[in-house]
C-alpha atoms as a PDB file:
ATOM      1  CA  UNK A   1     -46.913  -5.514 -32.021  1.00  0.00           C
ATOM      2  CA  UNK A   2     -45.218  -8.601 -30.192  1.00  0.00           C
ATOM      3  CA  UNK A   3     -46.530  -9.580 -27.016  1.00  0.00           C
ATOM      4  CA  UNK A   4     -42.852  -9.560 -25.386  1.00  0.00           C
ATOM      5  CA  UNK A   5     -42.346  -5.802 -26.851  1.00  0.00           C
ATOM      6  CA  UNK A   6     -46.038  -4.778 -25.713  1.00  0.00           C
ATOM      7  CA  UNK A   7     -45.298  -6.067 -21.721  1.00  0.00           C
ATOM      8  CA  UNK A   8     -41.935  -3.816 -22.588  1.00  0.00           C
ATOM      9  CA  UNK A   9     -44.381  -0.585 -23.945  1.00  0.00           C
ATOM     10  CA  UNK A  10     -46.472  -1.452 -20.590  1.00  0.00           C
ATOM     11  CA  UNK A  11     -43.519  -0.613 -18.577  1.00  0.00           C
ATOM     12  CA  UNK A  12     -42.447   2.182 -20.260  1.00  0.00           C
ATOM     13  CA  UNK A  13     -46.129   3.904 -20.167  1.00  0.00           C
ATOM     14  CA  UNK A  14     -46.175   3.123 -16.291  1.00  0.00           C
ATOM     15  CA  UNK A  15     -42.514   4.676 -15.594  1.00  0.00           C
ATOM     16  CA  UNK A  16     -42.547   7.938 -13.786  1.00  0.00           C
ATOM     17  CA  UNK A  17     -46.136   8.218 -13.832  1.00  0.00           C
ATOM     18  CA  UNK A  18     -48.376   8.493 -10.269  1.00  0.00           C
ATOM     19  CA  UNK A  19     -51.054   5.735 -12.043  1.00  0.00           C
ATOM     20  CA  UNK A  20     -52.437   4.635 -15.258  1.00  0.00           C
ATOM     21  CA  UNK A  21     -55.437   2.764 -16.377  1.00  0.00           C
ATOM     22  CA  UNK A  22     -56.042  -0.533 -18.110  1.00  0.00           C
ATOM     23  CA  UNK A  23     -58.608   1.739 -20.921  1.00  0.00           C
ATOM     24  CA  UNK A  24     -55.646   4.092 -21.261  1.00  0.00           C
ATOM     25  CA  UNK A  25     -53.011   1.790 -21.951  1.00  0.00           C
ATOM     26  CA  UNK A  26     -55.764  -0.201 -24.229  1.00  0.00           C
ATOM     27  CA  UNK A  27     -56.138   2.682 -25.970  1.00  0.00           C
ATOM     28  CA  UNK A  28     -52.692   3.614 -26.387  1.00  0.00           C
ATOM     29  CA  UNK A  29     -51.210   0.112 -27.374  1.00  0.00           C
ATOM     30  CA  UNK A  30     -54.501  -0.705 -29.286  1.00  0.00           C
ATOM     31  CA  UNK A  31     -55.356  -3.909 -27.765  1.00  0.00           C
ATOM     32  CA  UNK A  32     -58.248  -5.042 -25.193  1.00  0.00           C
ATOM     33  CA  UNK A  33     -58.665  -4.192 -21.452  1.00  0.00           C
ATOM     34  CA  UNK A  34     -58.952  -7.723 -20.961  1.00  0.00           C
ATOM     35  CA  UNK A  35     -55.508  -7.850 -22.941  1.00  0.00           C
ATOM     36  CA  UNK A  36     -53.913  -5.455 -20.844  1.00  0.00           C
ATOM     37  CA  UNK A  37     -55.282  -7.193 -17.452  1.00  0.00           C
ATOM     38  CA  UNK A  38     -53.459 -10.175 -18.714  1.00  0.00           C
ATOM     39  CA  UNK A  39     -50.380  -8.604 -19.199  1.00  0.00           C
ATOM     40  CA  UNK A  40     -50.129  -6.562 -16.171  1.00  0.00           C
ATOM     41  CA  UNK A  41     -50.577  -9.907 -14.531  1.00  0.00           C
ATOM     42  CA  UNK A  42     -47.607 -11.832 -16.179  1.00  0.00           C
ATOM     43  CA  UNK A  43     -45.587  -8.612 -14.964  1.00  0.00           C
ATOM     44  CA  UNK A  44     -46.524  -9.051 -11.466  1.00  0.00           C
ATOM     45  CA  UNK A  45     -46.092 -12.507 -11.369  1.00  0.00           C
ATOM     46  CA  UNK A  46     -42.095 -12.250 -13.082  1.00  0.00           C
ATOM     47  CA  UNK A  47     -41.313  -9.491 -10.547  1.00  0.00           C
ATOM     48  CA  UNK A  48     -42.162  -6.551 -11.978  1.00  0.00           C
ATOM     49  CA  UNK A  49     -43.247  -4.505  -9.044  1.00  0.00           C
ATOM     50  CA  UNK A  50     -46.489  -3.323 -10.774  1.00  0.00           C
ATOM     51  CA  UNK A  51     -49.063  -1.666  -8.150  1.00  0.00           C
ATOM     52  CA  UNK A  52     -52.812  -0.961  -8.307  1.00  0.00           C
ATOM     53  CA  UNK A  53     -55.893  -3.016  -9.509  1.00  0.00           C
ATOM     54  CA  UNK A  54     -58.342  -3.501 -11.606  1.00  0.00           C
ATOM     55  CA  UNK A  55     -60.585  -0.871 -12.430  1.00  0.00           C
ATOM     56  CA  UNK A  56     -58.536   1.763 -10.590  1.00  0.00           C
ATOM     57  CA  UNK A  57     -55.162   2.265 -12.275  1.00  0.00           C
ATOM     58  CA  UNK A  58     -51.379   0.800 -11.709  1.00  0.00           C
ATOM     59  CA  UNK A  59     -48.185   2.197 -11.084  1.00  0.00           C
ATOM     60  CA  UNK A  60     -44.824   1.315 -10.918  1.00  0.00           C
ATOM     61  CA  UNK A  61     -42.855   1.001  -7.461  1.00  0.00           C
ATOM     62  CA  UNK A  62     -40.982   3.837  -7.059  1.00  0.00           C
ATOM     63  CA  UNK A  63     -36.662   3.288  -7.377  1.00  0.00           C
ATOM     64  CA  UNK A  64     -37.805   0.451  -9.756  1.00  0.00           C
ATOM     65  CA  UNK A  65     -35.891   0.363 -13.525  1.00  0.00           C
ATOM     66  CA  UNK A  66     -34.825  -1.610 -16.517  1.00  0.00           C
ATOM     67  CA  UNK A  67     -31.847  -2.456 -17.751  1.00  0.00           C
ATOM     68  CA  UNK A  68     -30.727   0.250 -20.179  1.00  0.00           C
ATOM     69  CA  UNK A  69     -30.527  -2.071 -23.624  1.00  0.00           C
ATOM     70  CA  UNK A  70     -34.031  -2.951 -24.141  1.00  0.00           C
ATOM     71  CA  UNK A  71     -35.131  -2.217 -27.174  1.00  0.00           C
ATOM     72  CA  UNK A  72     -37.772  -3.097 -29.681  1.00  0.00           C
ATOM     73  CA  UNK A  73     -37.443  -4.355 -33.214  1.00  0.00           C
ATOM     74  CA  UNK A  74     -37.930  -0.608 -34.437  1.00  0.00           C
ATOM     75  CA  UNK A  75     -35.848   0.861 -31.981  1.00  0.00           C
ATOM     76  CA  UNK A  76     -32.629  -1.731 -32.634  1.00  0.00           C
ATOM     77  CA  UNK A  77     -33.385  -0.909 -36.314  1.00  0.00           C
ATOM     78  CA  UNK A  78     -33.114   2.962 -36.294  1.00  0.00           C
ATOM     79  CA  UNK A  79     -29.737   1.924 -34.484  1.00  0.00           C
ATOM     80  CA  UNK A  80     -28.621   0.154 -36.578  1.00  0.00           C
ATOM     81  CA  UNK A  81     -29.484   2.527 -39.852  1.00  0.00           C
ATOM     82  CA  UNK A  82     -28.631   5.667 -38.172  1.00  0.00           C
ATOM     83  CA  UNK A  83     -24.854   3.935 -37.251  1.00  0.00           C
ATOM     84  CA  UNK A  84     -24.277   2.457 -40.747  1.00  0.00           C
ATOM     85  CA  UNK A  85     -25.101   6.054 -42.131  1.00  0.00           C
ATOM     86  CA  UNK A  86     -22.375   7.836 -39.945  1.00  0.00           C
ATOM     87  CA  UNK A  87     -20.414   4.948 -41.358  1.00  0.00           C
ATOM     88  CA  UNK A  88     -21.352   5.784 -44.947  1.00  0.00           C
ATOM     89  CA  UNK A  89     -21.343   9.759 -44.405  1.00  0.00           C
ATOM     90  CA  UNK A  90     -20.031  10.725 -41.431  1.00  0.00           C
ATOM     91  CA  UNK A  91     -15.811   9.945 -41.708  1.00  0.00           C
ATOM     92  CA  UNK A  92     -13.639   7.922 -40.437  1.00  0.00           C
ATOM     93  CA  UNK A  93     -13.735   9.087 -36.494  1.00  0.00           C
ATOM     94  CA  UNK A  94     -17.500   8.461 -36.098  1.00  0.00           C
ATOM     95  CA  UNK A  95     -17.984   5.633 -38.435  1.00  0.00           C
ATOM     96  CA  UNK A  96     -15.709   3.990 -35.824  1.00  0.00           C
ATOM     97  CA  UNK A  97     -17.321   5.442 -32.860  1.00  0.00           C
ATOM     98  CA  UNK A  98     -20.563   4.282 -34.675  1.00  0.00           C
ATOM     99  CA  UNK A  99     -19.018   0.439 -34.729  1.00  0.00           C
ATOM    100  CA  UNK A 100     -18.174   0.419 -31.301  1.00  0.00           C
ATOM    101  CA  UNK A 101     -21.668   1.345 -30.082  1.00  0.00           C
ATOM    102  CA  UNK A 102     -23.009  -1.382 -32.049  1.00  0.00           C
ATOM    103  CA  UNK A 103     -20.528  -3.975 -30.674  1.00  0.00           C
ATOM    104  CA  UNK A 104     -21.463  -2.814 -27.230  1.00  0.00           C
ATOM    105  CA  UNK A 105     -25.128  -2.854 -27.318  1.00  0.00           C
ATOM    106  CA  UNK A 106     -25.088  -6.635 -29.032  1.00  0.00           C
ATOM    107  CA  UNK A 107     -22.780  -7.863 -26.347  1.00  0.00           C
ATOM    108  CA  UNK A 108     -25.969  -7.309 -24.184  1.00  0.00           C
ATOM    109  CA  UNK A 109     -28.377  -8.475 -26.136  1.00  0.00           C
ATOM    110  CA  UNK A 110     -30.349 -11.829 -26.184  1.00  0.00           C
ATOM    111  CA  UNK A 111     -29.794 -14.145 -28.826  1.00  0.00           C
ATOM    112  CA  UNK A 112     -33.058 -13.164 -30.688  1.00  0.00           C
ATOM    113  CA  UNK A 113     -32.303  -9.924 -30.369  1.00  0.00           C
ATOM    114  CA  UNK A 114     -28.953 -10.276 -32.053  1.00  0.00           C
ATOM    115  CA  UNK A 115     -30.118 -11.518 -34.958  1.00  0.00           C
ATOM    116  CA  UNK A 116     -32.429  -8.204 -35.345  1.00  0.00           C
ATOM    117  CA  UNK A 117     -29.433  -6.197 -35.134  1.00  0.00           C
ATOM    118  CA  UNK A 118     -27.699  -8.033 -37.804  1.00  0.00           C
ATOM    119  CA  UNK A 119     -30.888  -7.590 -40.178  1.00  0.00           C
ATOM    120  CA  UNK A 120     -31.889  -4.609 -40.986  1.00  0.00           C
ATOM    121  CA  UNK A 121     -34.038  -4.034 -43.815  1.00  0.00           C
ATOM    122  CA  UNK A 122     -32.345  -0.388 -45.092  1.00  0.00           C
ATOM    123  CA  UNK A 123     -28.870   0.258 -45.948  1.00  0.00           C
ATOM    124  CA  UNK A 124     -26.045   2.911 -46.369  1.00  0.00           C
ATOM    125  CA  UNK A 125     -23.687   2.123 -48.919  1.00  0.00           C
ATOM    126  CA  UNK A 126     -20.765   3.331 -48.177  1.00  0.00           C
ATOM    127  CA  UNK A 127     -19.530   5.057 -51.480  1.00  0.00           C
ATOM    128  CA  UNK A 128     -22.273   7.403 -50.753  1.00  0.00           C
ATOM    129  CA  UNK A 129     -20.200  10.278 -49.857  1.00  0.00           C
ATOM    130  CA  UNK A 130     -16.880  11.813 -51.806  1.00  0.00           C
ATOM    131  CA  UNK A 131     -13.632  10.964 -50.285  1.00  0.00           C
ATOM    132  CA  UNK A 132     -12.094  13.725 -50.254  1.00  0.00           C
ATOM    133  CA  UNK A 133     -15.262  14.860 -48.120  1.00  0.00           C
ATOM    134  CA  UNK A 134     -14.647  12.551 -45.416  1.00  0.00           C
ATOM    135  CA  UNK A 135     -11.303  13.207 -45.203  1.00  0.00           C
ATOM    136  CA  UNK A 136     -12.095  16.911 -44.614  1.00  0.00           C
ATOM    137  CA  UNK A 137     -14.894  15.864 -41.845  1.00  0.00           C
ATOM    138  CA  UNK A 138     -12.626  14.583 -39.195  1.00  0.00           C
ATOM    139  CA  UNK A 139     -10.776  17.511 -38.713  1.00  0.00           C
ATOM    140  CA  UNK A 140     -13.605  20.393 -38.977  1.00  0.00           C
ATOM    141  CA  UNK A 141     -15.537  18.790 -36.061  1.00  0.00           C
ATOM    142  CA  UNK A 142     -12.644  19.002 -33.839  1.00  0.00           C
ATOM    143  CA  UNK A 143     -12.653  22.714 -35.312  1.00  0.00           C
ATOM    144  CA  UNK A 144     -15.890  23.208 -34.004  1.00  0.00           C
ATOM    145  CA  UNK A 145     -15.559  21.424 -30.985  1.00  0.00           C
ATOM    146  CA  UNK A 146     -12.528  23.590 -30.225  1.00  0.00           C
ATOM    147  CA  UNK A 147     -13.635  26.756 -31.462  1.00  0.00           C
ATOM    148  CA  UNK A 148     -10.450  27.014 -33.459  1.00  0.00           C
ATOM    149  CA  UNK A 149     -10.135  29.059 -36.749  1.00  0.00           C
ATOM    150  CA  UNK A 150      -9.367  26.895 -40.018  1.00  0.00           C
ATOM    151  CA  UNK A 151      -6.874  27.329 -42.888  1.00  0.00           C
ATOM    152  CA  UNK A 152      -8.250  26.655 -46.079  1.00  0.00           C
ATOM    153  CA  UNK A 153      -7.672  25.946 -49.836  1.00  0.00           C
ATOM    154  CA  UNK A 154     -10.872  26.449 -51.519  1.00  0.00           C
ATOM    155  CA  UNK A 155     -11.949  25.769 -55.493  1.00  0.00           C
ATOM    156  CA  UNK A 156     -15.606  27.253 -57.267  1.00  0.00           C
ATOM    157  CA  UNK A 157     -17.320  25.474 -59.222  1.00  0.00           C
ATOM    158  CA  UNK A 158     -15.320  27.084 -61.876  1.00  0.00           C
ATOM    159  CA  UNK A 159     -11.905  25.662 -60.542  1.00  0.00           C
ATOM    160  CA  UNK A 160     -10.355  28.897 -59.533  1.00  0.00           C
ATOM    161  CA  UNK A 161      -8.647  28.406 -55.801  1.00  0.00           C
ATOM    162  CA  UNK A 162      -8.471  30.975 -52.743  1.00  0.00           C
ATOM    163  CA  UNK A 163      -7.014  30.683 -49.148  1.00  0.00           C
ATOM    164  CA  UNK A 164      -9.764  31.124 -46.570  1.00  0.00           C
ATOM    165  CA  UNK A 165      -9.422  31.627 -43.032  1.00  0.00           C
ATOM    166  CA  UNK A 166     -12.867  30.758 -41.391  1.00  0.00           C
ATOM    167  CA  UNK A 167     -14.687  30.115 -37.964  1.00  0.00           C
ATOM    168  CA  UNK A 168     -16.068  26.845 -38.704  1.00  0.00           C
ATOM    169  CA  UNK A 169     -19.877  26.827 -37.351  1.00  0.00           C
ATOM    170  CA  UNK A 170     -21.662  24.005 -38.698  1.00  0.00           C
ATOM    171  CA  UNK A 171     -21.683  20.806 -40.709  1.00  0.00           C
ATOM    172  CA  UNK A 172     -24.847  20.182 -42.631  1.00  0.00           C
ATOM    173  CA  UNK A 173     -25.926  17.159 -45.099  1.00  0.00           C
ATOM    174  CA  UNK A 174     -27.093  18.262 -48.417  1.00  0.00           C
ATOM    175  CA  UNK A 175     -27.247  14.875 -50.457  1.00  0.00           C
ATOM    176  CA  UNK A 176     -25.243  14.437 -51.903  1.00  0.00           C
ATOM    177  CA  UNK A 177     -22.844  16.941 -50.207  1.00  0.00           C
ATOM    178  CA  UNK A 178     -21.070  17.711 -47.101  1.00  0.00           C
ATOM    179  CA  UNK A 179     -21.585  22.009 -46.480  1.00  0.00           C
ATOM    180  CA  UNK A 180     -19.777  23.655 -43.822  1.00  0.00           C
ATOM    181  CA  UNK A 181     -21.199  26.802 -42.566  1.00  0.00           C
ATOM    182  CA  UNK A 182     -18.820  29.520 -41.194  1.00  0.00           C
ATOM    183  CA  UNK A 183     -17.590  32.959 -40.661  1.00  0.00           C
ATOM    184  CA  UNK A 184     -15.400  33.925 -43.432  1.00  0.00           C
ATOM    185  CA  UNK A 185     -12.699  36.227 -42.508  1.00  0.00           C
ATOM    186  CA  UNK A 186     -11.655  37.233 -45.652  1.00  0.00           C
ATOM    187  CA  UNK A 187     -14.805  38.236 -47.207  1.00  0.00           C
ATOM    188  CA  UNK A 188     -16.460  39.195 -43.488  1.00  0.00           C
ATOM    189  CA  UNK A 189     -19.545  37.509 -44.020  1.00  0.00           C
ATOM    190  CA  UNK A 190     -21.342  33.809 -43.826  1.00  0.00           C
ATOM    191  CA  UNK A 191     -19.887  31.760 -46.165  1.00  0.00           C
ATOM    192  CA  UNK A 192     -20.964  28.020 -47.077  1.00  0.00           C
ATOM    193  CA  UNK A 193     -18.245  25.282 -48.005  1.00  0.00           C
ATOM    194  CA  UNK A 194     -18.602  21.888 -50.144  1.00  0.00           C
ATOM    195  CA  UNK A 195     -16.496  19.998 -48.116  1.00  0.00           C
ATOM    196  CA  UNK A 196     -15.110  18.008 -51.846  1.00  0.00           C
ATOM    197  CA  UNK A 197     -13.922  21.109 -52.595  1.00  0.00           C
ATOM    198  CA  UNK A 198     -11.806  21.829 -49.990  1.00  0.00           C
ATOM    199  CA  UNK A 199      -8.165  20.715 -51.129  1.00  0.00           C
ATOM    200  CA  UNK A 200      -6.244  21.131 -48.418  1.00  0.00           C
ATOM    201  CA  UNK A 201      -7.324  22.156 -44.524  1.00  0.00           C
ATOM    202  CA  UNK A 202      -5.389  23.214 -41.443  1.00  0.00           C
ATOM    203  CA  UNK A 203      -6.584  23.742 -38.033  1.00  0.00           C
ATOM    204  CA  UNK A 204      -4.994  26.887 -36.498  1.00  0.00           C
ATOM    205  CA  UNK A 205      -3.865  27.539 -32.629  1.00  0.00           C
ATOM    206  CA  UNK A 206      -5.615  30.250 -33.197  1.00  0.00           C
ATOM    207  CA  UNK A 207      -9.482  30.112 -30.986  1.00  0.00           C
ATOM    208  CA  UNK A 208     -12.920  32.417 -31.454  1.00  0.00           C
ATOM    209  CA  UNK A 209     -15.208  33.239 -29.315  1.00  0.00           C
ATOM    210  CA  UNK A 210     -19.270  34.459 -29.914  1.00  0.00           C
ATOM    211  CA  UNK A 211     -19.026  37.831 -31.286  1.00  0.00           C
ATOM    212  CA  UNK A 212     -22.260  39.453 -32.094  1.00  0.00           C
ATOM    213  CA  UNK A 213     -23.772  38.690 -35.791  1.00  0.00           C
ATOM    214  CA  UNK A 214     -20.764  36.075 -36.238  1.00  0.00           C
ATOM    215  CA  UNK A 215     -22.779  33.342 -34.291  1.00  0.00           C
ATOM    216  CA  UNK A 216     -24.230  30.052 -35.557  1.00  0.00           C
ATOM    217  CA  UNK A 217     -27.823  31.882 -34.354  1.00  0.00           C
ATOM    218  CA  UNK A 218     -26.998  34.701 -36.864  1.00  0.00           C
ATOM    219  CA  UNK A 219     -25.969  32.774 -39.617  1.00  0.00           C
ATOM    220  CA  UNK A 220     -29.251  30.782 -39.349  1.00  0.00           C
ATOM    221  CA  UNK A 221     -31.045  34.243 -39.259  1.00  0.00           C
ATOM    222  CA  UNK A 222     -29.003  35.159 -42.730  1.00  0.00           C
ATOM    223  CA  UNK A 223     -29.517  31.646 -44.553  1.00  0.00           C
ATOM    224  CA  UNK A 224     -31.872  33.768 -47.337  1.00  0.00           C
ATOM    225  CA  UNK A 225     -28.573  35.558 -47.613  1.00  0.00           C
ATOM    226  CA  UNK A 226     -25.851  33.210 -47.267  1.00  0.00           C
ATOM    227  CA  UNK A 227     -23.961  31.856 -50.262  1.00  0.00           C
ATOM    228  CA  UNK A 228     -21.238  29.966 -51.209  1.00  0.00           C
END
């Protein structure tokens, strides 16, 4: 670990707790006492209102924070991966959204810290999902966010078609597939969806509300069960 994201682990460990001790945060971090007495005194001495001694513990002053973008090479990483997958798989809506965040949190980022965020070491490509799946993905999360029943075209694997009214409950990620999980009204039971083989969708005026064994908590109960 870096020194500069160790002093930052330091902090962290000493936020919100009544006191900590130099062999605890040795142990934790997996460096020497004498390491830890070192740092704790470079924090003091930048401003970092770090109380207690040696020998009997420290503590942070309380109403003391951080700025909220401080992250370690790890952390920037997973942000970075996780947003270029919801670019890759999650449509057109949140691979945006996705973009945005990223733009934000490197507009308050030091230079060296930048360049982290530009480097990542695994990748998303982007043809990783079927477009006719991300085209579909947009408009069932405002489904589910609205609680609104959806029009369907659906094919089977065998090709043949049928019109599906459904309460839309969940999207899941089943590489390399898209499944949405609902209540289908015409066959009154769970019912799972490929999202590439939905050909044509239409979101309803028409709301739901929980109704007992219709409920994303029941369907999870009835997964041995539920088909597509």
């Amino acid at each position: 670990m870096r020194r500069a994201d160790r002093l930052f682990q330091i902090i962290e460990r000493l936020r919100g707790r009544a006191s900590v001790t130099a062999r605890e945060l040795a142990q934790q971090l997996e460096v020497s006492e004498r390491t830890i007495y070192r740092d704790v005194q470079d924090l003091m001495a930048s401003g970092v209102p770090i109380e207690g001694a040696a020998g009997v513990g420290y503590a942070l002053r309380r109403g003391f924070d951080l700025p909220p973008i401080l992250f370690d090479a790890d952390e920037l990483e997973a942000l970075v991966v996780s947003a270029r997958l919801v670019q890759a798989l999650g449509g057109a809506t949140l691979g945006d959204a996705a973009q945005r965040a990223l733009h934000k949190i490197e507009a308050v980022l030091p230079p060296a810290r930048r360049r982290e965020l530009a480097e990542p070491r695994l990748y998303a490509p982007p043809e990783a999902v079927n477009p006719r799946t991300t085209a579909q993905l947009d408009l069932v999360r405002r489904a589910i966010a609205s609680r609104r029943i959806v029009r369907l075209e659906y094919a089977r694997e065998d090709g043949e078609r049928s019109q599906r009214e459904i309460r839309p409950l969940a999207i899941v990620y089943w590489p390399p597939n898209w499944l949405l999980s609902a209540w289908c009204e015409l066959r009154g039971d769970f019912r799972t969806f490929r999202t590439d083989r939905i050909h044509a969708a239409e979101l309803t005026s028409r709301t739901f509300h929980d109704e007992p064994g219709k409920t994303f908590d029941d369907l999870l109960r009835s997964l041995p069960d539920c088909r597509g």
